[in-house]
N, C-alpha and C. Protein backbone atom coordinates (compact mmCIF):
# COMPACT_ATOMS: atom_id res chain seq x y z
N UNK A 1 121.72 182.28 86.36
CA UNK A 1 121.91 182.39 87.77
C UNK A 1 123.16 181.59 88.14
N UNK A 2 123.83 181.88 88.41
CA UNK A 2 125.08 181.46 89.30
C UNK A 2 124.79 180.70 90.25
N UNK A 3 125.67 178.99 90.57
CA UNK A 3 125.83 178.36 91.30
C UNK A 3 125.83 178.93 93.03
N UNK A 4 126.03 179.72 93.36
CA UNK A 4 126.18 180.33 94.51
C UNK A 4 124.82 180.95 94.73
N UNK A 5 123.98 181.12 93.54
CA UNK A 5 122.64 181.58 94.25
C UNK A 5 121.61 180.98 94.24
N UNK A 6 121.99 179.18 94.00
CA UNK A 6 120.79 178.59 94.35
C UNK A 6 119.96 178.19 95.22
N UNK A 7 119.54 177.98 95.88
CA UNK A 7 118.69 178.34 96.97
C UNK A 7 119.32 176.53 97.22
N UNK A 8 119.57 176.45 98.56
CA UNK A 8 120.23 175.08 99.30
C UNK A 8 119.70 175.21 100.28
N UNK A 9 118.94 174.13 101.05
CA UNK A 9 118.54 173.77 101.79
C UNK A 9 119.53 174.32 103.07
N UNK A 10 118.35 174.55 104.68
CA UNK A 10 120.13 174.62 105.36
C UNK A 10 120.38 173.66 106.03
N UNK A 11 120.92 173.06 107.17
CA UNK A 11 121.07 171.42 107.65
C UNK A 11 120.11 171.75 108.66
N UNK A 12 119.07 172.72 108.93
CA UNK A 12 117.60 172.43 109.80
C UNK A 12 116.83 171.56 108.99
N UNK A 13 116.78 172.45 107.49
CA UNK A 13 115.58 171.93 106.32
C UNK A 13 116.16 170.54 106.38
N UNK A 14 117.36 170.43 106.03
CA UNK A 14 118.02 169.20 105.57
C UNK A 14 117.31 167.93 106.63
N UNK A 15 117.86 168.23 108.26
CA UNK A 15 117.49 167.34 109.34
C UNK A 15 115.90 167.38 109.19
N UNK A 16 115.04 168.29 108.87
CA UNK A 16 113.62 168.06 108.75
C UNK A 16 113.47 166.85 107.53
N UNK A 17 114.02 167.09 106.43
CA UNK A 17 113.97 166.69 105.41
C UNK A 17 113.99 164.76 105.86
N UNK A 18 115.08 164.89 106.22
CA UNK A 18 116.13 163.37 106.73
C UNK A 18 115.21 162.68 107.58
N UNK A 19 114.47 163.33 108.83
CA UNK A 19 113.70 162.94 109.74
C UNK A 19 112.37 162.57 109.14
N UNK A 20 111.79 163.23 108.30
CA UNK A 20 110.63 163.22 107.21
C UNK A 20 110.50 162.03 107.26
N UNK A 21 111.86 161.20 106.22
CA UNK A 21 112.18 160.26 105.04
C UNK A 21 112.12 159.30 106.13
N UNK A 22 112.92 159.25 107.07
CA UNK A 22 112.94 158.14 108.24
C UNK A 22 111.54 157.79 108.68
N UNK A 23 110.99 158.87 109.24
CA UNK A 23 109.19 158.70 109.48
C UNK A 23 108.56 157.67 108.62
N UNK A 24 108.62 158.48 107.03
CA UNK A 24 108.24 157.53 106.10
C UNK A 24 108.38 155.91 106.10
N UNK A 25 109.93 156.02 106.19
CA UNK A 25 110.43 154.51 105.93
C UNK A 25 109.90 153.61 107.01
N UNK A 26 110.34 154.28 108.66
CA UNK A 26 109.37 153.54 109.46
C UNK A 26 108.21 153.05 109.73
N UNK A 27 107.22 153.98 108.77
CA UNK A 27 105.93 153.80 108.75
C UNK A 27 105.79 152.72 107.72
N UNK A 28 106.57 152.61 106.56
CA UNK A 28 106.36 151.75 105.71
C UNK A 28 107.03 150.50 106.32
N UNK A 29 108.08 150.16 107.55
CA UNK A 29 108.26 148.79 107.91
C UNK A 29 107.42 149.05 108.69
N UNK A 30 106.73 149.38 109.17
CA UNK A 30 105.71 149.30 110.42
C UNK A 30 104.55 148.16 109.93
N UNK A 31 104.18 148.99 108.34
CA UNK A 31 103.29 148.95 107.64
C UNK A 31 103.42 147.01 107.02
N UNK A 32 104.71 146.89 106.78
CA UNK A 32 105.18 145.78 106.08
C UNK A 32 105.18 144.35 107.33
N UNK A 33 105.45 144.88 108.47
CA UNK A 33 105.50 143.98 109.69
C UNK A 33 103.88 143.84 109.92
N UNK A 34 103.07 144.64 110.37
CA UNK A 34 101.82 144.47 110.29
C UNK A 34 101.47 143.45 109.00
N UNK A 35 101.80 143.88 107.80
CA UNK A 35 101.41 142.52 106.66
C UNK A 35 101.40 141.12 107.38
N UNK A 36 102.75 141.14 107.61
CA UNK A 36 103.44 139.61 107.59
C UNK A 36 102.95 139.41 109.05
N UNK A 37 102.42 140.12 110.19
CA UNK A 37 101.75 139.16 110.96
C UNK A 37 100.39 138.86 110.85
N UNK A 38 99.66 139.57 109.96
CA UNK A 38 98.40 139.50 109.30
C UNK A 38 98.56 137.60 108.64
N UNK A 39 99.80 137.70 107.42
CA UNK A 39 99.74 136.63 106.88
C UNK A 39 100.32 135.77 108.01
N UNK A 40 100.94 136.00 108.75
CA UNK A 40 101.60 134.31 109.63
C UNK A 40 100.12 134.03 110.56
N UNK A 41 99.54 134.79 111.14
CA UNK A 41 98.10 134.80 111.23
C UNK A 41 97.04 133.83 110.91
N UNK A 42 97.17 133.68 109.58
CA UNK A 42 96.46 133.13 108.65
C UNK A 42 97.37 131.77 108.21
N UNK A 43 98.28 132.07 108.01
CA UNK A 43 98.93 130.68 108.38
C UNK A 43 98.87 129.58 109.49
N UNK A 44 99.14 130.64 110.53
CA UNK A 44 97.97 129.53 111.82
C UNK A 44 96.99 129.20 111.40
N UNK A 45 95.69 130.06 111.15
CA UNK A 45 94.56 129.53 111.34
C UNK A 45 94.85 128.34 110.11
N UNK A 46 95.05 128.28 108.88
CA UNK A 46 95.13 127.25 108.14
C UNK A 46 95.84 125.88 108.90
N UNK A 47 97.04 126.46 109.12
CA UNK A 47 97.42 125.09 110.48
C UNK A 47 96.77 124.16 111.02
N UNK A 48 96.30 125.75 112.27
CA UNK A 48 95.23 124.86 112.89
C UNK A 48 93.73 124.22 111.96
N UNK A 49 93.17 124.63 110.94
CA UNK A 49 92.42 123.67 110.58
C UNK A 49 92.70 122.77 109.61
N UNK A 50 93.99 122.54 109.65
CA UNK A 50 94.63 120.99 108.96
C UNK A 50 94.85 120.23 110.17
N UNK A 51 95.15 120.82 111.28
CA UNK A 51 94.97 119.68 112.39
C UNK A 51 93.65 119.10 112.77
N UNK A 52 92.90 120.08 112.90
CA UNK A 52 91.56 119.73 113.04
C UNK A 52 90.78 118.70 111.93
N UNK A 53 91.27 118.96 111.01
CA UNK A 53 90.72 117.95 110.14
C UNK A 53 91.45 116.80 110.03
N UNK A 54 92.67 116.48 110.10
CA UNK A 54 93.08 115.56 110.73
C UNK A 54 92.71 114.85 111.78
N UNK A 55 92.74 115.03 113.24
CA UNK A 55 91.84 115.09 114.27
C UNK A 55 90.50 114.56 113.91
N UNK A 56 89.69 115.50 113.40
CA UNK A 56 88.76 114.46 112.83
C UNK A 56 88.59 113.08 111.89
N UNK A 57 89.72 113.21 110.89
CA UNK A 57 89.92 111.99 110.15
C UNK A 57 90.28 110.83 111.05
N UNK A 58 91.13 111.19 111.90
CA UNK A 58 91.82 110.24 112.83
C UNK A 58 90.60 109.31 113.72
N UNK A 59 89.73 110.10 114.02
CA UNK A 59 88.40 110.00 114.87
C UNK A 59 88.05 108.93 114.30
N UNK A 60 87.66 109.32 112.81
CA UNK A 60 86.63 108.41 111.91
C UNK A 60 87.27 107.49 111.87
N UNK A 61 89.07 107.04 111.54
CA UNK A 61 89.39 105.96 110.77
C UNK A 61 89.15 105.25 112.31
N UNK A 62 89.32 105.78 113.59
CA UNK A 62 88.84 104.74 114.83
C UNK A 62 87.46 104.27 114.81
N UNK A 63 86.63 105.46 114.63
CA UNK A 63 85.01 104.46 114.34
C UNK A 63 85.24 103.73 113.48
N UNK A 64 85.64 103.93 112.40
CA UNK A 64 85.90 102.89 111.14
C UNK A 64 86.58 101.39 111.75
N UNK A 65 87.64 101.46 112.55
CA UNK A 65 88.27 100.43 112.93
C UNK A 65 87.15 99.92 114.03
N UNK A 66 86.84 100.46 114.61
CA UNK A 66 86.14 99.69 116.03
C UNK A 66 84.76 99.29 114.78
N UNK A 67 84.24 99.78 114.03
CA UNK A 67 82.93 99.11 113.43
C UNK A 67 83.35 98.12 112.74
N UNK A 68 84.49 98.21 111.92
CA UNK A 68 85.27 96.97 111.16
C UNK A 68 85.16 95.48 112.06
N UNK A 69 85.80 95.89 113.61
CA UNK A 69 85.88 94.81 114.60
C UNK A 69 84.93 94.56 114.81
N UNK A 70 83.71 95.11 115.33
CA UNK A 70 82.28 94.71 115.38
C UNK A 70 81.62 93.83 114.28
N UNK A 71 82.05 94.14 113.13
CA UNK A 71 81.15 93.65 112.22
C UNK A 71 82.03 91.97 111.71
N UNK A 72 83.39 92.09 112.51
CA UNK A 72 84.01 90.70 112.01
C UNK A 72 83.85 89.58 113.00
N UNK A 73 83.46 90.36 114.23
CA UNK A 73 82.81 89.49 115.62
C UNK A 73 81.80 89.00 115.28
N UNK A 74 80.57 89.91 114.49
CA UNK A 74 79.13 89.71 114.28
C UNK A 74 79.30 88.64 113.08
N UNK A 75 80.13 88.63 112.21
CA UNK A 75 80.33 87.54 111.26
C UNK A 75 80.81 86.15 111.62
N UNK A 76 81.89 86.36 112.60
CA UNK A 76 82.06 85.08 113.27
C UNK A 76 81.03 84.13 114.04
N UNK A 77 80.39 85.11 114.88
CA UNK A 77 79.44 84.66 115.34
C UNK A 77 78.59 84.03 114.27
N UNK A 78 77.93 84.95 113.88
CA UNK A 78 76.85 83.94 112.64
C UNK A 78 77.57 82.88 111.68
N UNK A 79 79.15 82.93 111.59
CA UNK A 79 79.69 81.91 111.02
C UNK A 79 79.02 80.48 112.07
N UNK A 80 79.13 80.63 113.66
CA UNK A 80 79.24 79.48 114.25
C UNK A 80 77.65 79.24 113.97
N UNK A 81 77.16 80.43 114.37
CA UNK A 81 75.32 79.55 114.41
C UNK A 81 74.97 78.92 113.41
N UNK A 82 75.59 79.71 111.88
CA UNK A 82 75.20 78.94 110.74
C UNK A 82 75.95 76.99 110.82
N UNK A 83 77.09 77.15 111.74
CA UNK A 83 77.38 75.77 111.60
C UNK A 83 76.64 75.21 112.52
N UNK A 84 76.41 75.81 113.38
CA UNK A 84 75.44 75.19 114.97
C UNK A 84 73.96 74.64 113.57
N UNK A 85 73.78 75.35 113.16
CA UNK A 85 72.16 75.32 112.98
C UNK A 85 72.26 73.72 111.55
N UNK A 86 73.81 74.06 110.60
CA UNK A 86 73.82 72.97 109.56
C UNK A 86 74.12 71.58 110.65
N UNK A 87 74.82 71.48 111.93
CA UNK A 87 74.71 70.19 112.25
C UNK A 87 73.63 69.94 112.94
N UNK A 88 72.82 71.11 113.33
CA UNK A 88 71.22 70.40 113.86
C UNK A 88 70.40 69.77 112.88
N UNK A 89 70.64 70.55 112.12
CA UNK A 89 69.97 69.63 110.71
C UNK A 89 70.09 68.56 109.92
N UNK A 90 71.86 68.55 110.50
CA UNK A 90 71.92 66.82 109.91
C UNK A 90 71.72 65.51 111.47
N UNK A 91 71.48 66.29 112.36
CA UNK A 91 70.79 65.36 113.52
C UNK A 91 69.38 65.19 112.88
N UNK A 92 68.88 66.18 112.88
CA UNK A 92 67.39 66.03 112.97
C UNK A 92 67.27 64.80 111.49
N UNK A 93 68.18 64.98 110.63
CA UNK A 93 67.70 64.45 109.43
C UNK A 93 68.29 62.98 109.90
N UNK A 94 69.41 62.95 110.52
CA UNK A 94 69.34 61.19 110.67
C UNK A 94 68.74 60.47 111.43
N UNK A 95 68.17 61.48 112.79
CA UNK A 95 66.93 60.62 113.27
C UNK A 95 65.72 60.63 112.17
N UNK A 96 65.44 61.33 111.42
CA UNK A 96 64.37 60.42 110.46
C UNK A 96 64.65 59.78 109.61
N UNK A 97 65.71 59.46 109.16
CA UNK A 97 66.14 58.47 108.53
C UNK A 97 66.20 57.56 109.52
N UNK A 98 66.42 57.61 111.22
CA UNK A 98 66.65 56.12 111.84
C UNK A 98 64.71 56.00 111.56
N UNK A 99 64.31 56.72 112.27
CA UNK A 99 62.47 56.68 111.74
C UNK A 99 62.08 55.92 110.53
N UNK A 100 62.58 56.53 109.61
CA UNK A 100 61.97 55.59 108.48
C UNK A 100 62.63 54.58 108.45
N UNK A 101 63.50 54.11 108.50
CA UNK A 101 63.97 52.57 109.02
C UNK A 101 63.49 51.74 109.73
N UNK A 102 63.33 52.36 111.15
CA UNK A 102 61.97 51.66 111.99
C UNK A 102 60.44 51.35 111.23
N UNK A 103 60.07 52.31 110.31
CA UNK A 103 58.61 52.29 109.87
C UNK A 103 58.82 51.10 108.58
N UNK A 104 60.38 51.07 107.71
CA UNK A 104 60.25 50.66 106.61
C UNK A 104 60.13 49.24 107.61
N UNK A 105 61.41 48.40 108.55
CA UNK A 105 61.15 47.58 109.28
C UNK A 105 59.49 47.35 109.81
N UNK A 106 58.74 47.61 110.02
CA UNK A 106 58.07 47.56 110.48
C UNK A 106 56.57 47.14 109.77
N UNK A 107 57.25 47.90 107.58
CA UNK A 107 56.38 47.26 107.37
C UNK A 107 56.72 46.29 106.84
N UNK A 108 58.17 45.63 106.29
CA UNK A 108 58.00 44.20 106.22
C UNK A 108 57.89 43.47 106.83
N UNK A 109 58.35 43.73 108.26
CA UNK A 109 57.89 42.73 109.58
C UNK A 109 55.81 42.20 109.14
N UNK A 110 55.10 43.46 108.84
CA UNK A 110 53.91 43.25 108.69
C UNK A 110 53.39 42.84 107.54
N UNK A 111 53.92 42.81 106.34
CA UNK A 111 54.19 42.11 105.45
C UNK A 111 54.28 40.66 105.51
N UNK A 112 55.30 39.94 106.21
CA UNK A 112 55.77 39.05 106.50
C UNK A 112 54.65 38.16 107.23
N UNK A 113 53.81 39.00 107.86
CA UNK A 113 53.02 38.79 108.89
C UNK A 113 51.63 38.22 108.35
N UNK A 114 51.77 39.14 107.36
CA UNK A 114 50.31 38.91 106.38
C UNK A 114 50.86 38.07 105.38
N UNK A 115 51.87 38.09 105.13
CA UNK A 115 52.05 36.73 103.87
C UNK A 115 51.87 34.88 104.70
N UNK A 116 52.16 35.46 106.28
CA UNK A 116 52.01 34.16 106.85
C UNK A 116 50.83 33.62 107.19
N UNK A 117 49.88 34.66 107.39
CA UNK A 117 48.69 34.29 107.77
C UNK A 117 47.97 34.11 106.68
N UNK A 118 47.91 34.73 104.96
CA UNK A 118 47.44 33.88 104.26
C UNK A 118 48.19 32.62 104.03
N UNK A 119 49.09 32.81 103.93
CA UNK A 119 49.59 31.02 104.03
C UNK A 119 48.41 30.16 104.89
N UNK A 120 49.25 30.39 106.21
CA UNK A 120 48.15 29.32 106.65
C UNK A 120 46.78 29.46 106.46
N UNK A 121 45.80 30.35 106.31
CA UNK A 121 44.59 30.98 105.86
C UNK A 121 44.20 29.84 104.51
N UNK A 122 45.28 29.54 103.48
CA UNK A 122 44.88 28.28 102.73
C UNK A 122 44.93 27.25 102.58
């Protein structure tokens, strides 16, 4: 068959043809843009729940700090009572030591007392 009788498209088929291919291609960036806002999408939501969990971490390390402060107040404090309570105890202990001083006085005074009266007694 001879070059001249091959059957050639005519520039209707051709512009159908051309318009086809364009359809196509548009549909396939259509197709490709839809992807990528699917994935940036999802990139937010991951975003947003790295903020959120942040946000929450942030939360905790404040309870964490405000219980830290609480619990170094509550230590101070019982630091003082424990000293309040060791110098009541060395009051209380040197008034019985002044006590037994008075009693030890008291019994050689009576001692003294009874060694005099047997004296004179013989």
């Amino acid at each position: 068959m001879p070059n001249d009788q091959i059957p050639r498209e005519s520039p209707k088929e051709a512009a159908l043809l051309s318009a086809e291919s364009a359809r196509n291609e548009a549909e396939r960036f259509r197709q490709l843009a839809e992807e990528a806002r699917e994935v940036r999408d999802q990139h937010r939501e991951a975003l947003e729940t790295v903020r959120q969990e942040r946000e929450r971490l942030r939360e905790t390390g404040e309870v964490a700090r405000v219980a830290g402060e609480e619990a170094r107040t509550a230590a101070e404090q019982a630091r003082h009572a424990t000293l309040d309570a060791v110098h009541a105890t060395a009051e209380a202990l040197a008034s019985t030591l002044e006590g037994m001083k008075v009693v030890e006085d008291m019994r050689r005074v009576l001692r003294d007392i009874r060694d005099v009266t047997k004296r004179e007694a013989n």
